[in-house]
N, C-alpha and C. Protein backbone atom coordinates (compact mmCIF):
# COMPACT_ATOMS: atom_id res chain seq x y z
N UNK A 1 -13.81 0.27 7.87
CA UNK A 1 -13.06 -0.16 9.03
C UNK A 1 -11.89 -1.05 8.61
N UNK A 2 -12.03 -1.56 7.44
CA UNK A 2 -11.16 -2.64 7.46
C UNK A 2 -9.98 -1.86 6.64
N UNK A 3 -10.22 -0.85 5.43
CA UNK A 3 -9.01 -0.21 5.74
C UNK A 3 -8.07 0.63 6.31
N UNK A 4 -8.63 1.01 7.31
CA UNK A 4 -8.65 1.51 8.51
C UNK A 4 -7.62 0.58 9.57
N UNK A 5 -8.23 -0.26 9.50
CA UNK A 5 -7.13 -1.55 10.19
C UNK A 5 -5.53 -1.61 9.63
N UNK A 6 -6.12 -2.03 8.17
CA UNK A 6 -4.65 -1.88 7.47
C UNK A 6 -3.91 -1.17 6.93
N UNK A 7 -4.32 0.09 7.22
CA UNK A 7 -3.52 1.33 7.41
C UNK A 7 -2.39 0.96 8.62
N UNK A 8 -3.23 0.51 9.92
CA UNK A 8 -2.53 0.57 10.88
C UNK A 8 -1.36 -0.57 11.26
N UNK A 9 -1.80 -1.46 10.37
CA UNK A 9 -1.37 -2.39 10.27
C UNK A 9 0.28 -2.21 9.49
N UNK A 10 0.09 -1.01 8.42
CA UNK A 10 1.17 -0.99 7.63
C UNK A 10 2.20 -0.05 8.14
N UNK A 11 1.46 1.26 8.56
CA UNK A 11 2.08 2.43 9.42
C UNK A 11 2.52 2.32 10.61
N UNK A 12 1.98 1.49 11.85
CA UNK A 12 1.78 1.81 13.16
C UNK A 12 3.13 0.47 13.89
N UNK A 13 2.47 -0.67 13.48
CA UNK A 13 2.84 -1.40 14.10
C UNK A 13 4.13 -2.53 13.52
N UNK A 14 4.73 -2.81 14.26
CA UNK A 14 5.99 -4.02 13.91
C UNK A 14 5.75 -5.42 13.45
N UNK A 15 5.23 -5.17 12.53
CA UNK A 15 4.83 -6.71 11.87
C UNK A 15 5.44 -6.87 11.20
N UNK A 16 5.86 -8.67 10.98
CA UNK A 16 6.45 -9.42 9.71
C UNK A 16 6.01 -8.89 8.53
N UNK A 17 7.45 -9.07 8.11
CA UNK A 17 7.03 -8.68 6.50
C UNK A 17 5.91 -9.86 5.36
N UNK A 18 6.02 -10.85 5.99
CA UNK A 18 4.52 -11.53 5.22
C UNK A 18 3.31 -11.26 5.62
N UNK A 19 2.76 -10.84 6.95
CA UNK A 19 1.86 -9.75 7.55
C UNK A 19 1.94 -8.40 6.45
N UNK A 20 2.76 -7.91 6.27
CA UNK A 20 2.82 -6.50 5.78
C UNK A 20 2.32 -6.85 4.30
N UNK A 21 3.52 -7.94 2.87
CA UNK A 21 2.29 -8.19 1.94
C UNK A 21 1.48 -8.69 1.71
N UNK A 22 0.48 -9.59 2.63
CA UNK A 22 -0.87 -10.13 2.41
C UNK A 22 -1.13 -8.50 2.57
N UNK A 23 -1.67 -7.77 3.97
CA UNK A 23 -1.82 -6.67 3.80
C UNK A 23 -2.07 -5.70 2.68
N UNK A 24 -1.35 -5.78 2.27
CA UNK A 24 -0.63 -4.68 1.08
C UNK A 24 -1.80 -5.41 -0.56
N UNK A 25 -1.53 -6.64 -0.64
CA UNK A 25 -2.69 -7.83 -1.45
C UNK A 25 -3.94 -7.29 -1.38
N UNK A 26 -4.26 -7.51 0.03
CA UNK A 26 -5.88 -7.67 0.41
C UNK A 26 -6.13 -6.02 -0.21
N UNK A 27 -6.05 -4.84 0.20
CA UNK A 27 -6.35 -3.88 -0.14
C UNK A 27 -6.17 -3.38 -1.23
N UNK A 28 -5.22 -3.94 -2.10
CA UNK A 28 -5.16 -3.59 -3.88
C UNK A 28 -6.38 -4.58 -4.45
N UNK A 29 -6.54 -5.52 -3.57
CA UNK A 29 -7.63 -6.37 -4.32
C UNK A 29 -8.87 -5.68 -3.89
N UNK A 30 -9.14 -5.01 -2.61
CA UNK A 30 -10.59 -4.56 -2.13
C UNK A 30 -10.36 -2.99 -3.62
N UNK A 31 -9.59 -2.40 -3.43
CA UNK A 31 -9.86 -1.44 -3.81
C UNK A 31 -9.60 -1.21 -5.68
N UNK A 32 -8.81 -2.29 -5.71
CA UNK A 32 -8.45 -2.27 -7.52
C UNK A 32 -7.20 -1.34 -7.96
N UNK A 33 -6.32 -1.33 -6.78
CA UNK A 33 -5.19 -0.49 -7.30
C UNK A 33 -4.06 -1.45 -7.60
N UNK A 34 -3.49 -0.33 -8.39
CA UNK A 34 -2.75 -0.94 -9.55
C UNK A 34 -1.22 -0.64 -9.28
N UNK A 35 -0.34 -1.35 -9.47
CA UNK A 35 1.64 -0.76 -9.16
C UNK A 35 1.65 -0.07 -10.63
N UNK A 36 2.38 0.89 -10.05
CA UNK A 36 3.42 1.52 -11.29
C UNK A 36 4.66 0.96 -11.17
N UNK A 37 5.10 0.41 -10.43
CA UNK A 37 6.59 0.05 -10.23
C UNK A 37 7.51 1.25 -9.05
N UNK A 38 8.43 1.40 -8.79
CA UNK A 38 8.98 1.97 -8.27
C UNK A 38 9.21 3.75 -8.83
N UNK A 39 8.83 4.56 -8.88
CA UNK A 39 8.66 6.24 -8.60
C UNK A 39 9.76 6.66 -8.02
N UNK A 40 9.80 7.88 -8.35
CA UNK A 40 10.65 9.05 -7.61
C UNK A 40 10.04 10.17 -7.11
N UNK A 41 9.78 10.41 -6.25
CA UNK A 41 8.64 11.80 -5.57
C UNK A 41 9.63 13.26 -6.41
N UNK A 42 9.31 14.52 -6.00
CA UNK A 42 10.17 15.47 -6.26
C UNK A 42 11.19 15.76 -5.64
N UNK A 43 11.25 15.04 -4.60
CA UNK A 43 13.24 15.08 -3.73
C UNK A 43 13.94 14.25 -4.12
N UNK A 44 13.54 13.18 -5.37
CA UNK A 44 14.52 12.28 -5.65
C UNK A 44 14.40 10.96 -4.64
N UNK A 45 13.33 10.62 -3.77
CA UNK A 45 13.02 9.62 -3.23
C UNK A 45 12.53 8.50 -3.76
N UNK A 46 12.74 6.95 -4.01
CA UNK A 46 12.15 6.10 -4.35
C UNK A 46 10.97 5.84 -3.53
N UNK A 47 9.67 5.14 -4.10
CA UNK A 47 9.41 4.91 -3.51
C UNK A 47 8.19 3.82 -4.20
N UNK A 48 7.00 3.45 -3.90
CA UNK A 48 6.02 2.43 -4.81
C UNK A 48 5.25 3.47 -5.06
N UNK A 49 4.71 3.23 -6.69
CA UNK A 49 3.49 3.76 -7.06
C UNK A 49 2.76 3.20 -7.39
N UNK A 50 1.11 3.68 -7.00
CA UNK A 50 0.41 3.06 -6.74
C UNK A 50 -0.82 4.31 -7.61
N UNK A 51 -2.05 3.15 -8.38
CA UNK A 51 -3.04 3.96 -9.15
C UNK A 51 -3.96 3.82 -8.02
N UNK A 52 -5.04 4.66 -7.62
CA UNK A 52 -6.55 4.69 -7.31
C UNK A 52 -7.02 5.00 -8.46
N UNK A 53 -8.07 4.22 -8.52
CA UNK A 53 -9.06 4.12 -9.62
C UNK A 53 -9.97 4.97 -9.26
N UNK A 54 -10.68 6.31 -9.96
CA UNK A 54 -11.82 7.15 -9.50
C UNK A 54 -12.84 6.76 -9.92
N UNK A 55 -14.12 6.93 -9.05
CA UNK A 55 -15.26 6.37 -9.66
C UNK A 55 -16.26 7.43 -10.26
């Protein structure tokens, strides 16, 4: 549920941007993901990358 929340929290709604990185904190810390730094998808989009760790 709780990332569930902050999904919605990040996607849905108009929150401050210090709302948005605690957010963004709390769930790399629940889950252990890691930045790559800034990415390029295959259209040439920037964007954050981000590791999930598989168990």
């Amino acid at each position: 549920m709780l990332f569930t929340h902050s999904w919605t929290l990040l996607t849905e709604l108009p929150v401050p941007l210090a709302v948005r990185v605690t957010t963004l904190r709390m769930v790399a810390d629940l889950l252990g993901l890691t930045s790559k730094g800034t990415l390029r998808d295959a259209k040439g989009r920037a964007g954050a990358g981000t590791v999930i760790p598989t168990r």
